[in-house]
Protein backbone atom coordinates (compact mmCIF):
# COMPACT_ATOMS: atom_id res chain seq x y z
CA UNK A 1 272.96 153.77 58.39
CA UNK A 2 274.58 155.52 61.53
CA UNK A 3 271.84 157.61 61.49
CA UNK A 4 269.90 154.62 62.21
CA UNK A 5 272.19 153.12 65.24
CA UNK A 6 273.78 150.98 63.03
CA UNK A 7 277.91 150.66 62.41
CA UNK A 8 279.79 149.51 59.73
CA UNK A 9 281.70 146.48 60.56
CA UNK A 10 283.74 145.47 57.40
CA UNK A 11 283.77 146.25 53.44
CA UNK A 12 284.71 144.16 51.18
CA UNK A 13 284.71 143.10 47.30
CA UNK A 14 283.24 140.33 46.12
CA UNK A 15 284.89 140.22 42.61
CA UNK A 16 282.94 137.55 40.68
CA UNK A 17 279.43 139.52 41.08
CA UNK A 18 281.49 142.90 40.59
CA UNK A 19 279.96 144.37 43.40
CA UNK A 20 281.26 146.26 46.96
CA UNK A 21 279.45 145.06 49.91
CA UNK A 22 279.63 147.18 53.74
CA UNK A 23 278.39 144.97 56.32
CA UNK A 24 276.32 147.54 58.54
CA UNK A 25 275.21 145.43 62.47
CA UNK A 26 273.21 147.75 65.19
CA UNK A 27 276.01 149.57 67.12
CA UNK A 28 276.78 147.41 70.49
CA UNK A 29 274.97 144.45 69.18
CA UNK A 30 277.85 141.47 68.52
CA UNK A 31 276.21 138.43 67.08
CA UNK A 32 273.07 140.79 65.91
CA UNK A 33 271.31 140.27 62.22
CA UNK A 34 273.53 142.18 59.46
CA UNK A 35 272.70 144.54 57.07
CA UNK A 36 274.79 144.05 53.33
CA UNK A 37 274.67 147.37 51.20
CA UNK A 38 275.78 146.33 47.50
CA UNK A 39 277.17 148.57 45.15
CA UNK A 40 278.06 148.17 41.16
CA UNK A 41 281.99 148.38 40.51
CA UNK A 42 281.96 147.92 36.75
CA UNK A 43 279.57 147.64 34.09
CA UNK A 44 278.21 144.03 33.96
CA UNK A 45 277.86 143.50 37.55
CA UNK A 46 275.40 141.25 38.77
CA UNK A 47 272.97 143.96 40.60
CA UNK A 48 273.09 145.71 37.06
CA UNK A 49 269.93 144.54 35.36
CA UNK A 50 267.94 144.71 38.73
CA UNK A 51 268.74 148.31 39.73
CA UNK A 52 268.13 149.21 35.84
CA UNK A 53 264.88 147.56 36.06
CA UNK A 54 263.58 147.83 39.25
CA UNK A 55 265.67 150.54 40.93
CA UNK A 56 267.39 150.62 44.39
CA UNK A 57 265.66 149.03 47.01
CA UNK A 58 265.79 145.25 48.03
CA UNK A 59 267.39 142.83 46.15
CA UNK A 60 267.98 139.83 47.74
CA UNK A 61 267.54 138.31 51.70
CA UNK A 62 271.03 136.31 53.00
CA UNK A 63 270.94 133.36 55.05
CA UNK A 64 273.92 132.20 57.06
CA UNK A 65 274.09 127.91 56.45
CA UNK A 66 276.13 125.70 57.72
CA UNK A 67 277.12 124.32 53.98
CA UNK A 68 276.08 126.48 51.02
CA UNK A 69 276.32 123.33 48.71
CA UNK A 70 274.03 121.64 50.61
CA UNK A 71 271.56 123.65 50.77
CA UNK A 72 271.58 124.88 47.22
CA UNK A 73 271.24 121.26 46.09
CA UNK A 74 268.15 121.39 48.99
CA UNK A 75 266.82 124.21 47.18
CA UNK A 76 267.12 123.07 43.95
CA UNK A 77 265.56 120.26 44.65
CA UNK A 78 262.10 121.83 46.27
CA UNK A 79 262.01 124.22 42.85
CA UNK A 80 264.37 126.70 43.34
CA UNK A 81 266.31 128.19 40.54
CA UNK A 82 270.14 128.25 41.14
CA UNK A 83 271.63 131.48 39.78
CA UNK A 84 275.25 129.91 40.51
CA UNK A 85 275.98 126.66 39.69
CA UNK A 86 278.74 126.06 42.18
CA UNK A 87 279.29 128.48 45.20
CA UNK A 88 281.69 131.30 44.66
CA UNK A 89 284.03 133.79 46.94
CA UNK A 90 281.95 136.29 49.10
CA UNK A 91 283.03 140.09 50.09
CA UNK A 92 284.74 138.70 53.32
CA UNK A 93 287.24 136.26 54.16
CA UNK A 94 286.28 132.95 54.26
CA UNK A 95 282.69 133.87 53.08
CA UNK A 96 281.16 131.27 50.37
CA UNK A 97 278.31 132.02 49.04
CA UNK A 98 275.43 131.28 46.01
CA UNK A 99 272.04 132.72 44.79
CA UNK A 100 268.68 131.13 44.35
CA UNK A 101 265.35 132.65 42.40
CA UNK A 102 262.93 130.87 44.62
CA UNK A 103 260.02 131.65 41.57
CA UNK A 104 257.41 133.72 40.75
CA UNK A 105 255.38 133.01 43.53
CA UNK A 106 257.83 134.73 46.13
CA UNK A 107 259.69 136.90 43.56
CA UNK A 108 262.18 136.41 46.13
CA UNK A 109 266.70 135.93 45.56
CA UNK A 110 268.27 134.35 48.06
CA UNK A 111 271.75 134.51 49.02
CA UNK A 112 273.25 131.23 50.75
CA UNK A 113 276.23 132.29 53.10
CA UNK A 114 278.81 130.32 55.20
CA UNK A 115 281.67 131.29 57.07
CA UNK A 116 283.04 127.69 57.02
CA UNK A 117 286.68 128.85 55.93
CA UNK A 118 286.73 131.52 57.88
């Protein structure tokens, strides 16, 4: 990713997925889009089955909300398939977060993020 102008800004762990995330912004760019590289920490981690089936590559696109519960119930709602219940702990303090399967259609995950405790 430095080869690419970008900096790491933070790593963290985000336990209940078993995975490490680095948080990767362009280099001089505060407040700029993020790049999240996960990584598997132990067997049963929740990019397992994807990077077994599919590979690495893309997994899922985050979007920063202002309440993850609210819009995974809006989700849910308009189709979407929650792949947490409840939101959980993210890599970073104060991060909250939950994943959606928005169908077949799209093919698409989608991470909800908010920073609210932080």
């Amino acid at each position: 990713m430095e080869r690419l102008g970008f900096a790491r800004i933070e790593v963290g762990l985000a336990e209940d997925y078993g995975v490490s995330c680095e948080f990767w912004t362009p280099a001089g760019s505060p407040g700029a889009p993020m790049v999240e590289l996960v990584s598997p920490v132990r067997a049963g981690s929740a990019v397992d089955r994807p990077l077994a089936r599919r590979g690495p590559g893309l997994h899922h696109l985050a979007i920063e909300v202002d309440d993850v519960t609210a819009a995974l119930e809006r989700l849910r709602r308009a189709g979407g398939m929650p792949l947490d219940e409840q939101p959980r702990a993210g890599a970073r303090k104060g991060m909250r977060v939950a994943f959606v399967y928005l169908g077949p259609a799209t093919g698409l995950v989608v991470e909800l993020v908010d920073y609210r405790g932080r």
